[in-house]
Protein backbone atom coordinates (compact mmCIF):
# COMPACT_ATOMS: atom_id res chain seq x y z
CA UNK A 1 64.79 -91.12 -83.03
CA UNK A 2 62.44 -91.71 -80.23
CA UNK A 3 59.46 -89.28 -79.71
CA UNK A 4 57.74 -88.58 -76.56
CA UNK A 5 54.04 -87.68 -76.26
CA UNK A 6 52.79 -84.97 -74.22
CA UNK A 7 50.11 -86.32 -72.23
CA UNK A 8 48.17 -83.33 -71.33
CA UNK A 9 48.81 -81.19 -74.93
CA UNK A 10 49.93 -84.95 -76.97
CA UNK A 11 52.92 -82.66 -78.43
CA UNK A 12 55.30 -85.00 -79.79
CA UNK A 13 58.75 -83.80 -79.18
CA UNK A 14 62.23 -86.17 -78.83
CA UNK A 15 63.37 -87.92 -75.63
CA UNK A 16 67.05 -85.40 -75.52
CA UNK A 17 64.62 -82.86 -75.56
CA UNK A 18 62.57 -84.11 -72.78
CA UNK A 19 64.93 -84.83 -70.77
CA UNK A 20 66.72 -81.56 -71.59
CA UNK A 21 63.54 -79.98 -70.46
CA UNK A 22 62.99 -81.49 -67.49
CA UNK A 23 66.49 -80.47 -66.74
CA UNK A 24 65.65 -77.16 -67.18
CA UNK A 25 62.05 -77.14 -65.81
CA UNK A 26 63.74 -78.21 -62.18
CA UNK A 27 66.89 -76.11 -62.62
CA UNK A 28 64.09 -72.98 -63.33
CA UNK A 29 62.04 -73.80 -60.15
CA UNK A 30 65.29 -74.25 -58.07
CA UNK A 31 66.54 -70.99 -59.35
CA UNK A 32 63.10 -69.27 -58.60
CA UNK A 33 62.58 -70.88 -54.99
CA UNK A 34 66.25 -69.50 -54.29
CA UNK A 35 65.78 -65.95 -55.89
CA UNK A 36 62.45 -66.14 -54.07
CA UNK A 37 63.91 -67.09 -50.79
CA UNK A 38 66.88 -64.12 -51.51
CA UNK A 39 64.02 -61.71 -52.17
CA UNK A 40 61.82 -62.22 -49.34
CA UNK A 41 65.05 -62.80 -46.90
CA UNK A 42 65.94 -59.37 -48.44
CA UNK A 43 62.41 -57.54 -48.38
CA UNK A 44 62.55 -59.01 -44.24
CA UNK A 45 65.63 -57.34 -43.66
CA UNK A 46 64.95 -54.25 -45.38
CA UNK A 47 61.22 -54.39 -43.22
CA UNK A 48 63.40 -54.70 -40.53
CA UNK A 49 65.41 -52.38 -41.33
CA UNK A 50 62.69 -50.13 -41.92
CA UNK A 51 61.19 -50.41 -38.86
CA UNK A 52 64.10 -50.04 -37.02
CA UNK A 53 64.21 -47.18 -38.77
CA UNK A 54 60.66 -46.03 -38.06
CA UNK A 55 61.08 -46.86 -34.45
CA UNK A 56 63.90 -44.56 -34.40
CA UNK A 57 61.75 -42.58 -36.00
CA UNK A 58 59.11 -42.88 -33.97
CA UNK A 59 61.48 -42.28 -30.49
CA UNK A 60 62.65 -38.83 -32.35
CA UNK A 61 59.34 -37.87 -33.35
CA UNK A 62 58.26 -38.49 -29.57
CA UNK A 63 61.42 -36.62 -28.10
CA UNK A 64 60.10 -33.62 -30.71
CA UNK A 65 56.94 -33.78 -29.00
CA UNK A 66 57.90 -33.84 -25.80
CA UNK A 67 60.44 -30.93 -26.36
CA UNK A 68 57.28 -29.31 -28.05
CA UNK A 69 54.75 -29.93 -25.08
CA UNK A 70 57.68 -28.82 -22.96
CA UNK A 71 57.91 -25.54 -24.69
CA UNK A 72 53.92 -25.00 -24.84
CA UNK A 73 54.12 -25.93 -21.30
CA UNK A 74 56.62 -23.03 -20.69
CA UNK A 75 54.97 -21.01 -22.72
CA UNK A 76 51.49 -21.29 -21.54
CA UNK A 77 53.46 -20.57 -18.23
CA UNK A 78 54.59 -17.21 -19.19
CA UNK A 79 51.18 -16.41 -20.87
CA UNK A 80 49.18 -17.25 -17.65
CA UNK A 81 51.69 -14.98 -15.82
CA UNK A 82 51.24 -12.58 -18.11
CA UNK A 83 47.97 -12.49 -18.47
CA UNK A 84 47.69 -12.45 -14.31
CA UNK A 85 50.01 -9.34 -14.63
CA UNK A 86 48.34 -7.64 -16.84
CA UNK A 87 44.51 -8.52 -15.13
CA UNK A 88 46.56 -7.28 -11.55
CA UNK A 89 47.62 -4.21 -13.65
CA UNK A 90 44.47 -4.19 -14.95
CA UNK A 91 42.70 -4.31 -11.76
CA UNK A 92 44.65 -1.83 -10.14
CA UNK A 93 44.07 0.57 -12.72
CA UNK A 94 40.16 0.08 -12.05
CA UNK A 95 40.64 0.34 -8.43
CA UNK A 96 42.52 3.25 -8.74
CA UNK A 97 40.40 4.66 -11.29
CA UNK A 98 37.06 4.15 -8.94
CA UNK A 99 38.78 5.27 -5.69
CA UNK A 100 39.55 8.26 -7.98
CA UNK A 101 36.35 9.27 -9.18
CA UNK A 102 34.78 8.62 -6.09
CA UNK A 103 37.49 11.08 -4.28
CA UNK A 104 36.39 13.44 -7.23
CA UNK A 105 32.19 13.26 -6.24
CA UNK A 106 32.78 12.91 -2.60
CA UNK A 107 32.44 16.52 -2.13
CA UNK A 108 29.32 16.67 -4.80
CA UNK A 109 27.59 13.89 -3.22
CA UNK A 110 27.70 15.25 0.13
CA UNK A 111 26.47 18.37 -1.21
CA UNK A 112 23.35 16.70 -3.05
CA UNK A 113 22.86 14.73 0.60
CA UNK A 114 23.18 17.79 2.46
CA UNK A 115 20.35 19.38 -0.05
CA UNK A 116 18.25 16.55 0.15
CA UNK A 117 18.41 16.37 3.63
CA UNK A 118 17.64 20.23 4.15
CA UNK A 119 14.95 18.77 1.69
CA UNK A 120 13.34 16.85 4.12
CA UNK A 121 13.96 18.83 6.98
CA UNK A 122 12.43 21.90 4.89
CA UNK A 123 9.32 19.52 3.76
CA UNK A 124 8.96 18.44 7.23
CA UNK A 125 8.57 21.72 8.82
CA UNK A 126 6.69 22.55 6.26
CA UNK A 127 4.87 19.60 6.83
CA UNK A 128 3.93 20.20 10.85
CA UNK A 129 3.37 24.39 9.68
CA UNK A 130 0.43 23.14 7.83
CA UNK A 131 -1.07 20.83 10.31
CA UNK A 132 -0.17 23.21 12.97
CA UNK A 133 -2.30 25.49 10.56
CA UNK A 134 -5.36 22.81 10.05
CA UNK A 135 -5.05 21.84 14.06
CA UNK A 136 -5.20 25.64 15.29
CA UNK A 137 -8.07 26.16 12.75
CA UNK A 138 -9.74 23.32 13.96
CA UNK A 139 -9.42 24.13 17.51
CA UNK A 140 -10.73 27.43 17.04
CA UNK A 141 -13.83 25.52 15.40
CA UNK A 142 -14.21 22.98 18.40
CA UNK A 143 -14.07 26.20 21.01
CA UNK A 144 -16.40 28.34 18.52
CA UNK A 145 -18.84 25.18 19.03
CA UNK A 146 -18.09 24.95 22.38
CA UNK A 147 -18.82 28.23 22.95
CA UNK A 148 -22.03 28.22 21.27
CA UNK A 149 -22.87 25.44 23.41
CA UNK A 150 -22.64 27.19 26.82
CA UNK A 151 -23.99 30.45 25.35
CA UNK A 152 -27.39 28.82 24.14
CA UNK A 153 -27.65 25.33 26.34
CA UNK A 154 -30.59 24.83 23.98
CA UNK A 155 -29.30 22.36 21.59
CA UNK A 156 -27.46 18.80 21.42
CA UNK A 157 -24.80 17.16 20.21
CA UNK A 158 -25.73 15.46 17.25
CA UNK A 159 -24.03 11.81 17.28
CA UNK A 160 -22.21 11.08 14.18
CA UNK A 161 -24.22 8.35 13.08
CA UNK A 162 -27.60 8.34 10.79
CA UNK A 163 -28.37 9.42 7.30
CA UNK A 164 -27.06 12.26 5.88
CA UNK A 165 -30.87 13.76 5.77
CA UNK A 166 -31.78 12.74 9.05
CA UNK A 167 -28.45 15.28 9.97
CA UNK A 168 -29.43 18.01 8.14
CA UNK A 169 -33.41 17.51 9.45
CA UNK A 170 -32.18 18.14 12.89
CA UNK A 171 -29.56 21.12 12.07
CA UNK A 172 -33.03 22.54 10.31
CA UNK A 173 -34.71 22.17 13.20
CA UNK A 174 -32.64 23.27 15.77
CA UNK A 175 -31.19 26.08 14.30
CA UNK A 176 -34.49 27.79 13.29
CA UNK A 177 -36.11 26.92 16.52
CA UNK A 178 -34.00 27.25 18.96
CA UNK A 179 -36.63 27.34 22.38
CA UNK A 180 -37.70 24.19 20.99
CA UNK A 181 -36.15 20.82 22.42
CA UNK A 182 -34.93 18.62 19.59
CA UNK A 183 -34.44 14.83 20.16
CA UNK A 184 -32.83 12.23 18.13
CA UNK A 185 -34.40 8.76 18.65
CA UNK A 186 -31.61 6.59 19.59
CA UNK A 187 -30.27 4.08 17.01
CA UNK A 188 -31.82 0.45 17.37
CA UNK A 189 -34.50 2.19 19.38
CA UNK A 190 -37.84 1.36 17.93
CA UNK A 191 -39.50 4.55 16.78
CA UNK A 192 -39.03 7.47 14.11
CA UNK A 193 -35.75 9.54 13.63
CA UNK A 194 -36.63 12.97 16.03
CA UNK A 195 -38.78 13.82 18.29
CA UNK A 196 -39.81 18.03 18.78
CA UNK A 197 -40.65 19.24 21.28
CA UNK A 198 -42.90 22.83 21.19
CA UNK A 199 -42.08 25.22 23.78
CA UNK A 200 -43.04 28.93 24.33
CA UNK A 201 -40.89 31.96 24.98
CA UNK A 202 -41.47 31.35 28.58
CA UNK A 203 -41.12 28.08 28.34
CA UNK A 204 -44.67 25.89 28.08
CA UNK A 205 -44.63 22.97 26.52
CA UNK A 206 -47.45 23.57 23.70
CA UNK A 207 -46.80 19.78 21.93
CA UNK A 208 -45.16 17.64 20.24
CA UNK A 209 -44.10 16.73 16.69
CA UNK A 210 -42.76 13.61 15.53
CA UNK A 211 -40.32 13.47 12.61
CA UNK A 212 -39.64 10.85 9.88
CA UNK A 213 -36.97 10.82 7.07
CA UNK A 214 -36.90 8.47 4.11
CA UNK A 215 -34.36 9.24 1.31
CA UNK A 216 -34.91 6.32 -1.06
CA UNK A 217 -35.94 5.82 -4.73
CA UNK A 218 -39.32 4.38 -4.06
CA UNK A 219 -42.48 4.83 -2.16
CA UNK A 220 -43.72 3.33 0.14
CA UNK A 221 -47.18 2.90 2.00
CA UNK A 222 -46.18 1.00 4.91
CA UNK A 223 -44.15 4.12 5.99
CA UNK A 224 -47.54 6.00 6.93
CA UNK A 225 -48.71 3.29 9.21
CA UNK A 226 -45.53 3.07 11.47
CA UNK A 227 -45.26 6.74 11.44
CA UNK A 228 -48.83 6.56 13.00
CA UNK A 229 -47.58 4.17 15.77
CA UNK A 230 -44.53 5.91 16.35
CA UNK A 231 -46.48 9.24 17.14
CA UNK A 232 -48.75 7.08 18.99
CA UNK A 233 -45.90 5.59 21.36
CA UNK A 234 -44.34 9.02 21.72
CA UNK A 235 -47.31 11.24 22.31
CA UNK A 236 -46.35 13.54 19.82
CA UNK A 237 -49.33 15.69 18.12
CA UNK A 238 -48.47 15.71 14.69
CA UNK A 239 -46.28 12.97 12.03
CA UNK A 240 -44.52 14.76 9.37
CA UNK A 241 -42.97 12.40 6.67
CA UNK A 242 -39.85 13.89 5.00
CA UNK A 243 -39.49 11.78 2.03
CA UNK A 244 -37.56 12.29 -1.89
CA UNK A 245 -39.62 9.76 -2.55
CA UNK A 246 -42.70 10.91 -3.04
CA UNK A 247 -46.38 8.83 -3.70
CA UNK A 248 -47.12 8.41 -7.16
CA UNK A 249 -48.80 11.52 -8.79
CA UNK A 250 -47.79 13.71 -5.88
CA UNK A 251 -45.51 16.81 -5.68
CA UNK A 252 -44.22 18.63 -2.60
CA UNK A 253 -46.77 18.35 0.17
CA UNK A 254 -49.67 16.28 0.92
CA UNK A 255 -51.52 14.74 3.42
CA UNK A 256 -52.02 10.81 3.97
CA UNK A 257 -54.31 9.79 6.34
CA UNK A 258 -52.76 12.48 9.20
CA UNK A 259 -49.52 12.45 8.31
CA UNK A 260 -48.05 15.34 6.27
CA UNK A 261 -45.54 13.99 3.45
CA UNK A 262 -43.15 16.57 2.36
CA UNK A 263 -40.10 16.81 0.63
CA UNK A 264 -36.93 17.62 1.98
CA UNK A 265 -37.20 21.53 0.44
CA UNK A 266 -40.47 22.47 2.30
CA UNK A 267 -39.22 21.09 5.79
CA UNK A 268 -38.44 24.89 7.19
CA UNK A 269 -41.92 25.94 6.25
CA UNK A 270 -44.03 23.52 7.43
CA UNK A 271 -42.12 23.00 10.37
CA UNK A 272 -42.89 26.65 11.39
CA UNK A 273 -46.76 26.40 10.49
CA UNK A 274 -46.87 23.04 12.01
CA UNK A 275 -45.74 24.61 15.67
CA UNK A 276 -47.39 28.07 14.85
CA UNK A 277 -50.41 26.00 15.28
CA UNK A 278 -49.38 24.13 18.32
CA UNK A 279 -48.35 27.00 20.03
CA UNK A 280 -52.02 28.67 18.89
CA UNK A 281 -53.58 25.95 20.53
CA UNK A 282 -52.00 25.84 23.74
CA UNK A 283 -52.33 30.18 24.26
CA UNK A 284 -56.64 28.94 23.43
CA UNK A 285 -55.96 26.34 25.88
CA UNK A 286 -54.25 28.36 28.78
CA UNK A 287 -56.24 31.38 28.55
CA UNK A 288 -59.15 29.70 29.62
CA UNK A 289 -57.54 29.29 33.25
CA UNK A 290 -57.73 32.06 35.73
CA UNK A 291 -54.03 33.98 36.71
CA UNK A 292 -53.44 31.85 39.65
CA UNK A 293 -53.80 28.44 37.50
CA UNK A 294 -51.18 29.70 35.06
CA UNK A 295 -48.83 30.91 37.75
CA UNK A 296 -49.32 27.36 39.61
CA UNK A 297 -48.91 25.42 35.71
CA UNK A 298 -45.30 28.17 35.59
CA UNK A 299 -44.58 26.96 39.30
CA UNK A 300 -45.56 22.89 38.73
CA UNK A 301 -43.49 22.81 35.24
CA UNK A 302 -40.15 24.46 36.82
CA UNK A 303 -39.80 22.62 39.57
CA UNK A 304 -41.10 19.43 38.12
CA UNK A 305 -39.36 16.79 36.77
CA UNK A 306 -39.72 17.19 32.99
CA UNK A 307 -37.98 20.84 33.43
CA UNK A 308 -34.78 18.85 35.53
CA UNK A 309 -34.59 16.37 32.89
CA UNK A 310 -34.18 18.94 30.11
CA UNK A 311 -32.05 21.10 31.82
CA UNK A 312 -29.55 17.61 32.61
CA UNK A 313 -29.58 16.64 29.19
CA UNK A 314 -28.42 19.72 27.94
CA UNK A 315 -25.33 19.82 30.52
CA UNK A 316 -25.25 16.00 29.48
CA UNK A 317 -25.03 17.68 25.88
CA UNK A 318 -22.33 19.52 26.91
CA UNK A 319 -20.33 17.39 28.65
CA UNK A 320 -20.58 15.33 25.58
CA UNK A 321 -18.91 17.55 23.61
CA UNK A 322 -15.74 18.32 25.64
CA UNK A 323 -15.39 14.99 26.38
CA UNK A 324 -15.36 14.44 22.36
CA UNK A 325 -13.11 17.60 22.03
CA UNK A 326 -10.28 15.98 24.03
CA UNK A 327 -10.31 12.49 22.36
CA UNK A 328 -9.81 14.15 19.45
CA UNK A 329 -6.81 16.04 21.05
CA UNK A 330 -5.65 12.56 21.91
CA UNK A 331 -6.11 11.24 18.11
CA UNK A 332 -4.14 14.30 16.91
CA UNK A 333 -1.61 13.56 19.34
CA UNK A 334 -1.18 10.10 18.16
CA UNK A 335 -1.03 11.15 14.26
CA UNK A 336 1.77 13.20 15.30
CA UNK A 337 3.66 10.38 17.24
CA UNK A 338 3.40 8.00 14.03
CA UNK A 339 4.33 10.82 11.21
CA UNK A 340 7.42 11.40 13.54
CA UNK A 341 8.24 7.77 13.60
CA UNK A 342 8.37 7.24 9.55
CA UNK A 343 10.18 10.51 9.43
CA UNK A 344 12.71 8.63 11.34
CA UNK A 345 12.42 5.70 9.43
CA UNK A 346 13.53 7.87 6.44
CA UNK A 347 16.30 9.41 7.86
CA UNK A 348 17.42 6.13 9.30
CA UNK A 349 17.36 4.63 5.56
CA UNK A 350 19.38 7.92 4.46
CA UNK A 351 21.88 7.27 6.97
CA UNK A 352 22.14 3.63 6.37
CA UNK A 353 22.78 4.22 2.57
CA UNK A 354 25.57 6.79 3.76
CA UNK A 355 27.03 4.19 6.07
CA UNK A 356 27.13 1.72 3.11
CA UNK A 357 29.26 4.08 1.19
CA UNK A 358 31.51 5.19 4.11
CA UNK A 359 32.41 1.43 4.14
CA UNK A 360 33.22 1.52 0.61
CA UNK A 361 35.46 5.28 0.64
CA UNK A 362 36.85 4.47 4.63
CA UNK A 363 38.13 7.76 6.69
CA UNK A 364 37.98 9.56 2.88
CA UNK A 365 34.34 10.33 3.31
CA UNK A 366 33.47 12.42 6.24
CA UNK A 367 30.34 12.43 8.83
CA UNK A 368 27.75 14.85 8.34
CA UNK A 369 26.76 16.55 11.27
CA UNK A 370 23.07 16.38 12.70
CA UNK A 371 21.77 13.93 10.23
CA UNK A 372 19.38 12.83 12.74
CA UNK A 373 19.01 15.55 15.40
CA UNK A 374 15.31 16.67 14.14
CA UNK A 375 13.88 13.29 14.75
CA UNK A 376 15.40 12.92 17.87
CA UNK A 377 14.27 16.17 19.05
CA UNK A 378 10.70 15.21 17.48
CA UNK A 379 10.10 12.20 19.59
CA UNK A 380 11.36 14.39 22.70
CA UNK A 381 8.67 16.39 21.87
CA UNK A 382 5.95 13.97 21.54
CA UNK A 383 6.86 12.22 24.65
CA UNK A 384 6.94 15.97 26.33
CA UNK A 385 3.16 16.19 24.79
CA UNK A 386 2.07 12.37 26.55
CA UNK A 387 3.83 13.51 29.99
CA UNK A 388 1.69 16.83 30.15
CA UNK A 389 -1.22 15.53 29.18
CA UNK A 390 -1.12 12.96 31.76
């Protein structure tokens, strides 16, 4: 029998066999390229059928969710209406329910506006009572110092200006010595603060006394020299220093050179001895002359010049001080004008708030009567005032 040799194992096996196998070898790969070829023609036509299927699928599933957006769509639809009915229900419920309280406090509102407005009205009067009060007091003041004025026509004005102290050291002086003739030195004037002049009952000039106040914390000694020049330029007699500062080691009064330092406490009293002296030494002085010398001095000082100039700066005083009197009258006047103006500005703002909520209630809320009648009357009143004064 012949063998055959394997040439890749060298198994020896018969040629029928071989040839047998070969058979079957080619027969096995036919069989598998055709089952192969069956399978994947049948695994393509069930993929195809598949996704046939699946695009059906697909086209349904689609349909579904268009139906479904459809639906939502509708739905949403009906929500939004809904929901816009019930905010419109909503919102007419709120509506009604504000138009419904405010109908309720209409009446209680007005009634708190009406109180605050008799309020106002009240604190107003109240308001012009007590200045009315304060004015009429101080206008019986003014004509109780006018008065005084014409009754005496021995003292002046004193300007509103100056140191406190250099105030008082004239209302000292002129209130305790009334014949005598008192004179601030003008402000910006070189010189000292006042200037006294002595005078007799009868009149005679017996000297003069010039007056300096200091009211600082520390002494000075260049305040004795100036003094000295300043009674000097004035031709006074005697320099009296009123000073709270006083030179170290000293107390109440001494003497500097021949100036008399004093503090402010001691000013009545040595003012008095100061011109008890001055008028001592002017009686020594006259009674030297004969009768007919002292009747010609009488004669020469009242018709001189000196006398005049006295007599027109007193009326000067006085004319002063009316003419003071009615500017304040004109001040007052003006205070009034602006407190009536911001008491309309208030009632204005009260009126505009009321507006506001007129336009909110319409016809529901009524006016209130003579919410700005006062004011109106007020300004009537002030031009009334400018029209007679002029």
């Amino acid at each position: 029998m012949d063998m055959i040799t394997c040439p890749k194992c060298g198994f020896k096996f018969p040629l029928d066999e071989g040839l047998d196998f070969e058979m079957k070898e080619k027969y096995r790969i036919e069989t598998e390229r055709e089952l192969r070829q069956n399978v994947e023609r049948e695994v393509a036509e069930r993929l195809k059928k598949d996704l046939v299927q699946k695009d059906n699928e697909l086209e349904r599933v689609k349909r579904e969710l268009q139906e479904k957006e459809r639906q939502l769509f509708i739905e949403q639809k009906n929500k939004e209406l809904e929901i816009s009915n019930v905010m419109k229900e909503k919102e007419f419920e709120i509506r009604k329910k504000f138009f419904d309280e405010l109908q309720v406090t209409r009446e209680e509102y007005q009634r708190e506006l009406n109180k605050k407005i008799e309020e106002m009205e009240e604190k107003h009067i109240k308001e012009m009572q007590d200045r009315e009060v304060k004015n009429r007091e101080e206008r019986e003041r003014l004509q109780r110092e006018i008065e005084n004025i014409k009754g005496t026509l021995s003292s002046t004005s004193a300007e509103l200006t100056g140191e406190v102290q250099e105030l008082e050291l004239e209302t000292i002086l002129k209130s305790n010595f009334k014949n005598d003739l008192i004179e601030p030195v003008p402000r910006g004037t070189r010189g000292a603060d006042l200037i006294q002049t002595v005078y007799m009952p009868g009149g005679l000039e017996c000297g003069k006394i010039v007056w300096e106040s200091k009211k600082t914390k520390q002494w000075s000694d260049s305040w004795i020299d100036k003094l000295k020049e300043d009674r000097r330029d004035s031709g006074s007699d005697v320099a009296i220093l009123v000073t709270t500062a006083m030179p170290r080691g000293e107390k109440g009064i001494t003497l500097r050179g021949d100036v008399i330092v004093t503090e402010f406490q001691y000013v009545r009293m040595i003012a008095a001895i100061t011109r008890e002296n001055l008028i001592r030494l002017k009686k020594a002085n006259v009674s030297q002359t004969d009768r007919l010398e002292k009747e010609a001095l009488v004669y020469e000082y009242i018709t001189g010049r000196e006398f005049r100039e006295r007599i027109q700066a007193i009326v000067d005083s006085w004319t002063r001080g009316i003419k003071d009197l009615e500017d304040e009258k004109r001040m007052l006047t003006r205070i009034w004008a602006r407190r009536y103006k911001e008491l309309e500005i208030e009632i204005m703002r009260l009126a505009e708030i009321y507006g506001n909520i007129q336009g909110i209630a319409g016809n529901s809320l009524e006016d209130i009567k003579g919410l700005r009648p006062s004011i109106t009357s007020g300004d009537e009143n002030i031009e009334d005032g400018r029209e007679d004064k002029n």
